[in-house]
Protein backbone atom coordinates (compact mmCIF):
# COMPACT_ATOMS: atom_id res chain seq x y z
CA UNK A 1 0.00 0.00 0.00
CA UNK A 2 2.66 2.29 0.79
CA UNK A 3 4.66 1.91 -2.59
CA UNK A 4 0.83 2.55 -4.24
CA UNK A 5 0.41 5.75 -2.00
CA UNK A 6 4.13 6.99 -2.89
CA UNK A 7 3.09 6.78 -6.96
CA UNK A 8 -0.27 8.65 -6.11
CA UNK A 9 1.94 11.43 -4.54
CA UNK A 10 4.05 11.78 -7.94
CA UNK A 11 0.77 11.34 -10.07
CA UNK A 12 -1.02 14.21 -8.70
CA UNK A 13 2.27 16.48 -7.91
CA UNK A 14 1.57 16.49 -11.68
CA UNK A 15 -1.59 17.29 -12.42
CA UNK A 16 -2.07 20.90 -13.47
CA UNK A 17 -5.28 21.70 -15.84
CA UNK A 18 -6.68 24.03 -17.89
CA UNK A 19 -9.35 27.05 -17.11
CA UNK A 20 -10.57 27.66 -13.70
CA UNK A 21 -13.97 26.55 -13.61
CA UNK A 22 -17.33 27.62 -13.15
CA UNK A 23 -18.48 27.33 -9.37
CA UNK A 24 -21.99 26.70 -7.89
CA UNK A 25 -21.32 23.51 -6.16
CA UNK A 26 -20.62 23.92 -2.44
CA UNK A 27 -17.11 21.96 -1.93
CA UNK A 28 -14.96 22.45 1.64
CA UNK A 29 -11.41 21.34 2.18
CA UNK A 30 -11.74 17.96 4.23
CA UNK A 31 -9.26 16.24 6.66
CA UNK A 32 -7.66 17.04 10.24
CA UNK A 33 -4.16 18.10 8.84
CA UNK A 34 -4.59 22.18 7.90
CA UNK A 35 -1.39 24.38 6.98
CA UNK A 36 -0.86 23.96 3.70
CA UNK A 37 0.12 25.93 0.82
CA UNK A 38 1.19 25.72 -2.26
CA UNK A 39 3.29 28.55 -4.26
CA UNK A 40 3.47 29.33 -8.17
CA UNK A 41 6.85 30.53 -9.06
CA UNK A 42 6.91 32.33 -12.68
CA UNK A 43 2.92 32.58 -12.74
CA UNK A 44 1.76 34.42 -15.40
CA UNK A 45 0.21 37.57 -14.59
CA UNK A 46 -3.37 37.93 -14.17
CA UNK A 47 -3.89 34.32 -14.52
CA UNK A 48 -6.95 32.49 -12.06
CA UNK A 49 -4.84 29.72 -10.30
CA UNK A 50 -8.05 27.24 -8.50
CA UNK A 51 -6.77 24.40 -6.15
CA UNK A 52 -9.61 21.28 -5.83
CA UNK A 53 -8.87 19.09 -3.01
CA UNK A 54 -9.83 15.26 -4.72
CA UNK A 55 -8.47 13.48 -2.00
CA UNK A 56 -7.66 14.70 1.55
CA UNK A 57 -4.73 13.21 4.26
CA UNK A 58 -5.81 11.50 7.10
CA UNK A 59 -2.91 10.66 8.55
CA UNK A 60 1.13 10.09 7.18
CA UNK A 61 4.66 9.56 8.63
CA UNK A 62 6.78 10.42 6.06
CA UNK A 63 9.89 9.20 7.57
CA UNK A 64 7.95 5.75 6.77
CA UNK A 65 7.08 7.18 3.19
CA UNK A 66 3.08 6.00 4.92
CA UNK A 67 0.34 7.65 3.70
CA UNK A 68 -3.29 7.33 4.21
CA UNK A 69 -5.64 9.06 1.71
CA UNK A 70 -9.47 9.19 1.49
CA UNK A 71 -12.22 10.97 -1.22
CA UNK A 72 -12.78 14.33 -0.43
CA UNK A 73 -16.85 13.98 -0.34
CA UNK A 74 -17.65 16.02 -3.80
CA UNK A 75 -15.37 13.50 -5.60
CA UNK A 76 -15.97 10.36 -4.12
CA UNK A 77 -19.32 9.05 -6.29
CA UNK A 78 -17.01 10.17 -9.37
CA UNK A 79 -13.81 8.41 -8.29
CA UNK A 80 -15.57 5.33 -7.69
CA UNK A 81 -16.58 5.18 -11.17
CA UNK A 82 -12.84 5.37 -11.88
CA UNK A 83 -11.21 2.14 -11.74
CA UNK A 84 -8.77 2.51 -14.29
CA UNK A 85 -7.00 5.00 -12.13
CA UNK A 86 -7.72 4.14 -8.35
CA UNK A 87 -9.39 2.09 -5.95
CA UNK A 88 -10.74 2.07 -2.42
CA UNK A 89 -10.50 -0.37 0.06
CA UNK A 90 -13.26 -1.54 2.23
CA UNK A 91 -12.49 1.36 4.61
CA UNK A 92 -12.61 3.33 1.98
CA UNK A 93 -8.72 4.28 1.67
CA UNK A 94 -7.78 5.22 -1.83
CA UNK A 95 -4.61 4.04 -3.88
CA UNK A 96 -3.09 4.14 -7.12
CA UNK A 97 -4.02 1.76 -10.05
CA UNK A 98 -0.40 0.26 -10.66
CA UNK A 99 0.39 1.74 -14.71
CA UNK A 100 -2.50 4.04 -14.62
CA UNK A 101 -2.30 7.10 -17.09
CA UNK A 102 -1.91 10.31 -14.89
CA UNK A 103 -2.57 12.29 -17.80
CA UNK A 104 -5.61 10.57 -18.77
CA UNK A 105 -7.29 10.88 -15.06
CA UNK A 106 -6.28 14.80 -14.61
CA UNK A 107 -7.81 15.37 -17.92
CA UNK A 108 -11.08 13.16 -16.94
CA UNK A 109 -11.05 15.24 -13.29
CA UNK A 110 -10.75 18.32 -14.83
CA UNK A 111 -13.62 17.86 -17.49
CA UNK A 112 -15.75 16.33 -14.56
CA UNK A 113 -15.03 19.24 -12.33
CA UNK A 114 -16.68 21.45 -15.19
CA UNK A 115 -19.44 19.20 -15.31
CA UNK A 116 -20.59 18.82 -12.08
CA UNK A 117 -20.05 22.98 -11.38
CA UNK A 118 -17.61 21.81 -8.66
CA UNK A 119 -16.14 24.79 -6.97
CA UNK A 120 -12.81 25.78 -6.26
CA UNK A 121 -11.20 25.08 -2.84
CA UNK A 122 -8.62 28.17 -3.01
CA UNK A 123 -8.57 30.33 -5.73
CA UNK A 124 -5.97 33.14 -6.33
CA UNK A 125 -4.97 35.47 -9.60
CA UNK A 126 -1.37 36.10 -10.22
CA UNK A 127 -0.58 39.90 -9.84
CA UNK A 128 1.54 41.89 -12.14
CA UNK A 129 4.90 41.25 -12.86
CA UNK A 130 7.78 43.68 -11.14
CA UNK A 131 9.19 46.47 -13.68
CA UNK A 132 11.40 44.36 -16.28
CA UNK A 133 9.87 40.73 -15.48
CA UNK A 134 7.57 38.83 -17.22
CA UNK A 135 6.27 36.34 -14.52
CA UNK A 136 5.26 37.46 -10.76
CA UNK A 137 4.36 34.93 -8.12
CA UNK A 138 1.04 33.08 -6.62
CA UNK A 139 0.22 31.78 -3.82
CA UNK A 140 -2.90 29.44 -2.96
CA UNK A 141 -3.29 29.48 1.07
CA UNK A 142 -5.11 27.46 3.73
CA UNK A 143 -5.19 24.66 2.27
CA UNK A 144 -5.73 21.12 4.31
CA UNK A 145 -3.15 18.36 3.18
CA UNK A 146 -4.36 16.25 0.39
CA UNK A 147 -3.82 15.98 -3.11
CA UNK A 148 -5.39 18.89 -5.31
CA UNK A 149 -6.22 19.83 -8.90
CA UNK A 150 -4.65 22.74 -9.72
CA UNK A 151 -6.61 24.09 -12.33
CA UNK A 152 -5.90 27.56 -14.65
CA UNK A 153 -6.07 28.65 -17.93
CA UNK A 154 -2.80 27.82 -19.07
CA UNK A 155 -2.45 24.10 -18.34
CA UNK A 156 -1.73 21.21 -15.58
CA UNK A 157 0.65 22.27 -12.76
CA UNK A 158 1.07 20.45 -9.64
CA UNK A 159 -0.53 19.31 -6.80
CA UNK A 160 0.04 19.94 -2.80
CA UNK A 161 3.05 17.70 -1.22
CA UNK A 162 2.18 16.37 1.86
CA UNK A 163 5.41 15.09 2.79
CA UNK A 164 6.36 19.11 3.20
CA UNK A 165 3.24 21.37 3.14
CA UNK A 166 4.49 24.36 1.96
CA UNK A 167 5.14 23.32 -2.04
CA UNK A 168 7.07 25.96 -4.68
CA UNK A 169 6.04 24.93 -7.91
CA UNK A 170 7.33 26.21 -11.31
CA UNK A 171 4.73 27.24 -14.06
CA UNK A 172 5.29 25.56 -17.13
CA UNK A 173 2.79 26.58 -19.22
CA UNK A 174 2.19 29.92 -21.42
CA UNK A 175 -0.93 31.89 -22.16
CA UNK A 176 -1.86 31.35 -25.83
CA UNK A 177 -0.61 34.09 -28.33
CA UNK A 178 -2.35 35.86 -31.75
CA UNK A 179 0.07 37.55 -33.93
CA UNK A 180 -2.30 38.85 -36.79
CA UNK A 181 -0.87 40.09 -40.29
CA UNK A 182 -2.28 41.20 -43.80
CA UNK A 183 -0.64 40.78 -47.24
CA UNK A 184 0.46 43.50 -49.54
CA UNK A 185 -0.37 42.70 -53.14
CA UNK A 186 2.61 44.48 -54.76
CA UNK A 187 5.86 42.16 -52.80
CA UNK A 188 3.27 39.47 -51.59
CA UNK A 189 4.74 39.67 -48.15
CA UNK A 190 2.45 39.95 -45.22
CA UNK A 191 2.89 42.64 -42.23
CA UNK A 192 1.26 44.95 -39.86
CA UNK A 193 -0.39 47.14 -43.01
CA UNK A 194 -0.64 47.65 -46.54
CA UNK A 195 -2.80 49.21 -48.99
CA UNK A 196 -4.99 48.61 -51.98
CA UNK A 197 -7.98 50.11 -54.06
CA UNK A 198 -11.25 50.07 -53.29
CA UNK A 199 -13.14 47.44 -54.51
CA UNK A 200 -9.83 45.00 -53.97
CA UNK A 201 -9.52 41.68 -52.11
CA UNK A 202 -7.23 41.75 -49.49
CA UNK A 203 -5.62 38.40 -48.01
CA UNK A 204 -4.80 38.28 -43.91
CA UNK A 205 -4.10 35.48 -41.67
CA UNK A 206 -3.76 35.41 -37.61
CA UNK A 207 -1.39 32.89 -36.44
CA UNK A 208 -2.15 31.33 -33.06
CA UNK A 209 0.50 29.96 -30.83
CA UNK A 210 -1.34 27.29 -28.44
CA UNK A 211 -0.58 25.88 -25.51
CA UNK A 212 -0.93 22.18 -23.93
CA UNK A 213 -4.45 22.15 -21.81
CA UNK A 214 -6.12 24.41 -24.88
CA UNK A 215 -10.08 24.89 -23.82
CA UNK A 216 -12.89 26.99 -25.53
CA UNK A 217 -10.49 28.46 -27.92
CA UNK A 218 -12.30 31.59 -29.96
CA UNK A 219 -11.16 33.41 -32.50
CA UNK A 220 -12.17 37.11 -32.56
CA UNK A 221 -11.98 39.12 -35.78
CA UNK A 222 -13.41 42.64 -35.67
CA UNK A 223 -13.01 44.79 -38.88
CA UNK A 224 -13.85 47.85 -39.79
CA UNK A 225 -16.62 49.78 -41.88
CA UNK A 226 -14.28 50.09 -44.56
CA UNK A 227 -13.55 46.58 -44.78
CA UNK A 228 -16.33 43.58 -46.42
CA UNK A 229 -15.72 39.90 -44.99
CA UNK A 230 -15.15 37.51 -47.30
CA UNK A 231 -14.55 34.40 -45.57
CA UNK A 232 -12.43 32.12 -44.38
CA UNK A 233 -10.22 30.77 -47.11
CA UNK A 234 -8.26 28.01 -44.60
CA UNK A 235 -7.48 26.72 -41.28
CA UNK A 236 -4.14 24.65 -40.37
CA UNK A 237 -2.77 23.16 -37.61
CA UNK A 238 1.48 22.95 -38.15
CA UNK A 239 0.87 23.33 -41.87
CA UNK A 240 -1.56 20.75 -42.42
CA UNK A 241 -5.40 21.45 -43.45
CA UNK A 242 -7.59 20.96 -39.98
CA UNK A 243 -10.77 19.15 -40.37
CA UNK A 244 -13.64 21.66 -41.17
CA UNK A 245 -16.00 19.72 -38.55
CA UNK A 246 -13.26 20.90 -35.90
CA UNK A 247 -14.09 24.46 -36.25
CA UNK A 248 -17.66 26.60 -36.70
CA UNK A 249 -17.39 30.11 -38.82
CA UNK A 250 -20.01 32.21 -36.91
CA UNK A 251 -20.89 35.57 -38.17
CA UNK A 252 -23.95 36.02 -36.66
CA UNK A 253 -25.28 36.14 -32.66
CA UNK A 254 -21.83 36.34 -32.29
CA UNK A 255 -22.65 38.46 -28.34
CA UNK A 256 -19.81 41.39 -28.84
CA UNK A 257 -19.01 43.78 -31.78
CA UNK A 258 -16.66 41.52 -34.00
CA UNK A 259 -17.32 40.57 -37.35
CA UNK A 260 -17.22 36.96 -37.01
CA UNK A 261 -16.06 34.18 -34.85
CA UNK A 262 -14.03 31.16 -35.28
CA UNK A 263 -14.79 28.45 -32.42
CA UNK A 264 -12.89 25.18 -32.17
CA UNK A 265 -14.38 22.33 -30.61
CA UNK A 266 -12.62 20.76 -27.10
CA UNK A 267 -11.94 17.80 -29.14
CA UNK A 268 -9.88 20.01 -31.11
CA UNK A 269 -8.72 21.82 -28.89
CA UNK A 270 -7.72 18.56 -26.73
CA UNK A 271 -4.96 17.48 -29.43
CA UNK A 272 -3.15 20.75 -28.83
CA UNK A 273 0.75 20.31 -27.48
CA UNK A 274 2.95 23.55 -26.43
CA UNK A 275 3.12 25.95 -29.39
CA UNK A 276 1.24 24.22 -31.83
CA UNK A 277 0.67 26.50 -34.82
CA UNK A 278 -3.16 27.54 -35.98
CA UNK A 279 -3.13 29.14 -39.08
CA UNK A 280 -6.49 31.29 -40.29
CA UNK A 281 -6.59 32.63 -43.71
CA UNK A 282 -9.63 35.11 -44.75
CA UNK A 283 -9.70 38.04 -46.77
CA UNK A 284 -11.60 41.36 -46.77
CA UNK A 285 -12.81 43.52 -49.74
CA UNK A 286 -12.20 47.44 -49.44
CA UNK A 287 -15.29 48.85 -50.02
CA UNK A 288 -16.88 52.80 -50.74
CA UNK A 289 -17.12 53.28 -46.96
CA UNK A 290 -13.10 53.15 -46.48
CA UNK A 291 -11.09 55.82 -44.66
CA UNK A 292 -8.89 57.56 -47.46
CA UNK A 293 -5.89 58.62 -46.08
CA UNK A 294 -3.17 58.02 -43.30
CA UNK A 295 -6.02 57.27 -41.05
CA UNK A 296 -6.36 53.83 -42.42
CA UNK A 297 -8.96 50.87 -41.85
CA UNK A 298 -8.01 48.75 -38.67
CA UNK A 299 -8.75 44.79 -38.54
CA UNK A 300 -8.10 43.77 -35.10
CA UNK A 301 -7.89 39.85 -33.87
CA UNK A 302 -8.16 38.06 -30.68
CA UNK A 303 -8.28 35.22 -28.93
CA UNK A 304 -10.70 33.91 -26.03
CA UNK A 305 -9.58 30.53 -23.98
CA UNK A 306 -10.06 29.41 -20.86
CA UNK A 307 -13.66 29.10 -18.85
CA UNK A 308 -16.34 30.76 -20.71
CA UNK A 309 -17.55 33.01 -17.87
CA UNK A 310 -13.99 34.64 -17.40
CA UNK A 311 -13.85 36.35 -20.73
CA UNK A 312 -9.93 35.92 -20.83
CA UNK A 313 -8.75 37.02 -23.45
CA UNK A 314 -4.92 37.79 -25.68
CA UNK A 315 -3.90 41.06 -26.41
CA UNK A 316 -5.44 42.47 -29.54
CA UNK A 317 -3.31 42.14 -32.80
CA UNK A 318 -3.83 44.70 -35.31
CA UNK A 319 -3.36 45.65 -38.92
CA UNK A 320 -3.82 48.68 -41.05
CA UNK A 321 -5.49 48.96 -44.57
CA UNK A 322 -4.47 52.07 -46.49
CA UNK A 323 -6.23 53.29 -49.28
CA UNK A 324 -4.91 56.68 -51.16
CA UNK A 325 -6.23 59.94 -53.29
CA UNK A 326 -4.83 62.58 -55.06
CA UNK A 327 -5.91 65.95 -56.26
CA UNK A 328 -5.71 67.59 -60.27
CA UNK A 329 -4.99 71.25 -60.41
CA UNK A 330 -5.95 72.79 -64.01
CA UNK A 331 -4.92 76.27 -64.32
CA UNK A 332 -3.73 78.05 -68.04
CA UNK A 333 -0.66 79.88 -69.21
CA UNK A 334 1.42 78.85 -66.59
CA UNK A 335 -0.56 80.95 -63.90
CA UNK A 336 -1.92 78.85 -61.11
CA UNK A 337 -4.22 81.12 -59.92
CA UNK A 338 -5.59 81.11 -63.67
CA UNK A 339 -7.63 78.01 -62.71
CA UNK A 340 -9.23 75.56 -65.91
CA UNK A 341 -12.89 74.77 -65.45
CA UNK A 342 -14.38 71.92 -68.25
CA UNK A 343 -10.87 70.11 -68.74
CA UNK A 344 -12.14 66.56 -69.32
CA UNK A 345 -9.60 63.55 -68.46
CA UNK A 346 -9.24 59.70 -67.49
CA UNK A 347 -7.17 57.84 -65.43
CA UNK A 348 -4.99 54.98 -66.96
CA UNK A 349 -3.09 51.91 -64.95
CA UNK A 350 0.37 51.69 -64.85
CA UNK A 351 0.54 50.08 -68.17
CA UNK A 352 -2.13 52.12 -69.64
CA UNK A 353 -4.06 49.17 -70.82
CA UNK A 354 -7.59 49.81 -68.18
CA UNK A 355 -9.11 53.21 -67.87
CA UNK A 356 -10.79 53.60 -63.92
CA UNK A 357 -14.49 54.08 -63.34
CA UNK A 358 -14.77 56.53 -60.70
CA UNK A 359 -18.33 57.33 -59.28
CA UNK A 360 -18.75 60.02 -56.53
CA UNK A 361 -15.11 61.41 -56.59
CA UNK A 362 -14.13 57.28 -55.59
CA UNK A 363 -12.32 54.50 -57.56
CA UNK A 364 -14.68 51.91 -58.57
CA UNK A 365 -13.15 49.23 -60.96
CA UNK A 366 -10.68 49.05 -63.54
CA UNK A 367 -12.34 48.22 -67.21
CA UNK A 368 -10.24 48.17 -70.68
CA UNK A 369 -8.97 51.12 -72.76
CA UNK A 370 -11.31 51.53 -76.03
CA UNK A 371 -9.90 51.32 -79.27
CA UNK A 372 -11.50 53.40 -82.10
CA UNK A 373 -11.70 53.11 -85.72
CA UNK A 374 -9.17 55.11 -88.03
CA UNK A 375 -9.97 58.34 -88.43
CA UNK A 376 -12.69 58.18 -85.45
CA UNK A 377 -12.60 59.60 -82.03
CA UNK A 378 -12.65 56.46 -78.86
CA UNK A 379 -15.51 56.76 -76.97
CA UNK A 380 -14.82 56.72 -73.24
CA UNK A 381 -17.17 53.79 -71.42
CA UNK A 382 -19.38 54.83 -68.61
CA UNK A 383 -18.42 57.31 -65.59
CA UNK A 384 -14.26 57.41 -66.69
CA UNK A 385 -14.43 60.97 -68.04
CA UNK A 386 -13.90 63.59 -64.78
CA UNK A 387 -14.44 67.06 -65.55
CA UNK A 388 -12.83 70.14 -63.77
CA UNK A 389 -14.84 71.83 -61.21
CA UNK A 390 -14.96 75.73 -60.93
CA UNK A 391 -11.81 75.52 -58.75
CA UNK A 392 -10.01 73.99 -61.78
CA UNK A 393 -9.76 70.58 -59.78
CA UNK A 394 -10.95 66.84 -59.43
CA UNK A 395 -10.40 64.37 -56.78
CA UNK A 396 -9.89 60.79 -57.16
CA UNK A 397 -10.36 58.38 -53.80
CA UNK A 398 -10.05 55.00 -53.29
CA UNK A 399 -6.32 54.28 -54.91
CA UNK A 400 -3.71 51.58 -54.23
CA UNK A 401 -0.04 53.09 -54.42
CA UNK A 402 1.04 52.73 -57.96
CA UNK A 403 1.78 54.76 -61.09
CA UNK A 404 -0.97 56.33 -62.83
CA UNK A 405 -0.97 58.51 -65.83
CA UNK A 406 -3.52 61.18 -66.72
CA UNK A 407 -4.80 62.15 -69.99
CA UNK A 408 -6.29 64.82 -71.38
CA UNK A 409 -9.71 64.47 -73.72
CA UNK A 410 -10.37 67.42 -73.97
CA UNK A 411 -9.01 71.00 -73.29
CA UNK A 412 -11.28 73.97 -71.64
CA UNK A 413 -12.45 76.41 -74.51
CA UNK A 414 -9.15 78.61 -76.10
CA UNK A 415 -6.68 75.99 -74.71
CA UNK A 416 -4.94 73.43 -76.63
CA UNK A 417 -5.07 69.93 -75.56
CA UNK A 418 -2.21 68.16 -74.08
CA UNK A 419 -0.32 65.77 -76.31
CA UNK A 420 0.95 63.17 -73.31
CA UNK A 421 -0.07 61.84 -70.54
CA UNK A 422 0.26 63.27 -67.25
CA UNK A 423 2.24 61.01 -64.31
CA UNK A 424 1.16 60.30 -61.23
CA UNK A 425 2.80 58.68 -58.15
CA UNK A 426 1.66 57.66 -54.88
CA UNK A 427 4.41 56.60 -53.07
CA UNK A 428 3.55 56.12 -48.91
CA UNK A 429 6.11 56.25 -46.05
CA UNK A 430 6.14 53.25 -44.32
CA UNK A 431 7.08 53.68 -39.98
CA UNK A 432 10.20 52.41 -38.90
CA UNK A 433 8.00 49.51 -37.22
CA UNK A 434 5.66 48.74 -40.48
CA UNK A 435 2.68 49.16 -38.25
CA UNK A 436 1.58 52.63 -40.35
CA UNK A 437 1.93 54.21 -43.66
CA UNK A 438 1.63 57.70 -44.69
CA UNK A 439 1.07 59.74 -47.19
CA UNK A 440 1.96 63.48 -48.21
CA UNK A 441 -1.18 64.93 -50.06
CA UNK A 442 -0.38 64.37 -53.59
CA UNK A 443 -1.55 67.14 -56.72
CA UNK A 444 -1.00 66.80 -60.32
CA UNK A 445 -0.31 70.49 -61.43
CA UNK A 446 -1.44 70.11 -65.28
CA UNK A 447 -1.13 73.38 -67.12
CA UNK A 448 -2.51 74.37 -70.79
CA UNK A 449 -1.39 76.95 -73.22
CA UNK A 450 -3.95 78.93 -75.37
CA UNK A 451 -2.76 80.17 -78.66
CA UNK A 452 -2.42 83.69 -80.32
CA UNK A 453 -4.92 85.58 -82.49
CA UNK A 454 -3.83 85.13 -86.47
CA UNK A 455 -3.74 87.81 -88.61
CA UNK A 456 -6.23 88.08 -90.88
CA UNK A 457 -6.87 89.58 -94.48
CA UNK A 458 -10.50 91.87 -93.57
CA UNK A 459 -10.74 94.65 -91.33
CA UNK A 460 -8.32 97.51 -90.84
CA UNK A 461 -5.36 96.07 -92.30
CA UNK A 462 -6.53 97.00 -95.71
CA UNK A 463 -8.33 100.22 -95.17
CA UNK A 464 -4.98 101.49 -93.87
CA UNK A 465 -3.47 100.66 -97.22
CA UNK A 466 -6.49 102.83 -98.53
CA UNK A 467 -6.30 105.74 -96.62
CA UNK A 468 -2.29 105.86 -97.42
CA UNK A 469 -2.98 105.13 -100.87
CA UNK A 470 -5.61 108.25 -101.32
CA UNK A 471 -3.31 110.21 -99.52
CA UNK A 472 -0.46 109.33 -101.60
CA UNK A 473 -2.77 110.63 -105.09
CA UNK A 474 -3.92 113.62 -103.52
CA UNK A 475 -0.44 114.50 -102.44
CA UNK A 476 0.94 113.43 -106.34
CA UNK A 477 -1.87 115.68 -107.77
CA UNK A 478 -1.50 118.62 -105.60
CA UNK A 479 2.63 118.61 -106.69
CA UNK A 480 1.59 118.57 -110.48
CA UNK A 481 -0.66 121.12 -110.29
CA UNK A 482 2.17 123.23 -108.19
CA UNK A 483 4.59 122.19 -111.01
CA UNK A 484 2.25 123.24 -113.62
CA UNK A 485 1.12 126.77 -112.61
CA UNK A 486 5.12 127.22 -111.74
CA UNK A 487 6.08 126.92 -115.28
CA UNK A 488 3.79 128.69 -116.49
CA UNK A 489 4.23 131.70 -114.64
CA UNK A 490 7.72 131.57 -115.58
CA UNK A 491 7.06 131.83 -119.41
């Protein structure tokens, strides 16, 4: 009995699980040995640490390595039914089943702990870490010797060791982590933000680190106005496709202000070892309601794990969807306060082979450039022709960074029309993190010459020659008559 007693000691100085647990059954520490404690060292901050007390000391003499352990009351129906893992004499002491699976019994404890709304013995949340440490300490006091179930939401930890009361345990387990990233189309390579036209899919994924003991994972997505959701395009677990009956897509009754809702089952969830990888693909389409602008459109992600009712939660992970504009300045001459009203022009790609649609000042869709027959004028397709305002301007919203080229259809009234295309670069400032882009406001300054008046062959040019010409006779007539009466006065 007493080597069967010494494995049930290292069995349960093992057992740490997963997610305190929801507590409305009445459950008291049982036993006459009190004093015990046991002591998390590197706890992770703001954790729930819960201690159950399955099985309390009657009496031990641990010089003799003797120990005599009975069923705390709540568990003793329950442990009865558990053969495969102990057994109970006629008095009713418990022991070990030699070979038993440890694992297998914490895991069937913990999951009938939830069940039965068994509550905690001791419960106790790890404070916050000192300045420049990432784990503080816990502490679960007044306990009773016995064996307990040390239950949080990071995974199995230990259990009390009667053989010296006070126990120091070491945490072993990490809270799950959410790193969330979106793709830019132009290099492929996903970050923290990128940018694209309206109208344009955009690819993200959230990568989720697990941890050993996973329960209720939830993924949280929450986008915003400015961004459509198109779905969920994969889930994997290490790089390999997870079985679509492990996982529900929710986007509806979802009971908080996210867009939609990944939830994994517990059968799922139970395969999960220490920093398995879960991989969620989805994309987004920017739509007419995005900010334009260094203001951006946010996606955030989360993760929920642990009991249900405690709402605990990762740190959000966030990305940034930029979408640019740029402004068209018409003014004649070479004077920019002589401002162009009823310039006409459309807005090519970078290769100049699609024209954009543009409806209310925004970038709709890209369609192809018309051809036209020899001799014939192309006829622009529906809403790609923007016209100069009374300012001399337009504004186009909705743009990925890119080169784009301007040209003119036609020039205002007295101007002559440009013979090439105008360029056009939007070219955003990424942060030294990659977390935000920005843009200084762009303008293309477009400026058209009028021409001269001609000269022309009516009007005063020939009365002039006229007027000299009459002038000219009267003058010749007046000398010959002079000449005339001259001679003849001198005869």
């Amino acid at each position: 009995m007493l080597q069967h007693a010494k494995k049930l000691v290292c069995l349960l100085l093992a057992l740490v699980m997963v997610f305190a647990m929801s507590a409305t059954v009445f459950a008291a520490q049982e036993g006459p040995l009190t004093g015990g404690s046991i002591t998390i060292n590197d706890a992770v901050p703001n954790q729930t640490y819960d201690a159950y007390q399955i099985l309390y000391l009657e009496s031990y003499d641990a010089a003799a390595n003797a120990y005599a352990y009975k069923a705390n009351s709540v568990w003793k129906t329950w442990l009865e039914t558990q053969t495969a893992f102990v057994s109970f004499d006629e008095q009713g002491y418990v022991t070990w089943v030699e070979g038993a699976d440890a694992a297998a019994f914490a895991k069937a404890a913990q999951a009938y702990a939830k069940t039965a709304e068994i509550a905690a013995d001791v419960t106790a949340t790890a404070p916050a870490a000192a300045e420049g440490e990432k784990y503080s300490v816990v502490t679960l006091p007044d306990l009773k010797l016995g064996y307990y179930l040390v239950d949080t939401t990071l995974g199995t930890l230990c259990s009390l060791d009667t053989t010296n009361p006070h126990v120091e345990m070491e945490e072993k387990n990490e809270a799950p982590t959410n790193v969330k990233t979106v793709e830019e189309d132009e290099t492929g390579a996903f970050g923290s933000a990128n940018d694209a036209n309206i109208g344009q899919t955009v690819n993200f994924k959230s990568v989720i680190t697990a941890q050993a003991g996973a329960e209720n994972y939830v993924f949280h997505d929450k986008m915003s106005t400015g961004l459509t959701f198109g779905g969920v395009t994969a889930v994997t677990l290490n790089g390999e496709t997870v079985d679509p009956a492990s996982y529900e897509v929710k986007t509806a009754e979802l009971g908080d202000d996210c867009t939609f809702h990944v939830v994994f089952t517990q059968a799922f969830c139970d395969t999960l070892k220490a920093n398995d990888k879960i991989e969620i693909a989805y994309t987004a389409t920017v739509n007419e309601n995005a900010v334009v602008g260094n203001g951006g459109n946010q996606n955030e992600s989360k993760v929920s794990y642990g009991d249900e009712n405690k709402n605990t939660f990762t740190p959000p992970s966030t990305t940034q969807t930029y979408t640019w504009s740029f402004d068209v300045l018409k003014y004649g001459n070479g004077d920019k306060t002589k401002v162009l009203q009823g310039a006409q022009f459309v807005l090519l790609n970078s290769d100049k082979s699609k024209v954009a649609t543009i409806v209310d000042g925004k970038f709709a869709s890209w369609v192809d450039v018309p051809t036209a027959e020899e001799g014939q004028e192309i006829t622009w397709p529906e809403n790609t022709v923007l016209t100069t305002d009374d300012a001399g301007k337009i504004n186009i919203a909705g743009l990925d960074a890119d080169t784009y080229y301007l040209r003119e259809t036609k020039a205002p009234a007295g101007y002559n029309q440009l013979a090439e295309d105008v360029t056009v670069k939007i070219t955003p400032t990424a942060s030294e993190d990659g977390k935000t882009l920005t843009l200084a406001p762009v303008t293309a300054e477009v400026n058209n010459q009028s021409g001269t008046e001609l000269p022309s062959t009516g009007g005063m040019g020939t009365t002039i020659f006229y007027m000299v010409g009459s002038i000219l006779l009267v003058g010749a007539a007046v000398l010959l008559i002079t000449k005339k009466r001259m001679s003849a006065m001198s005869k």
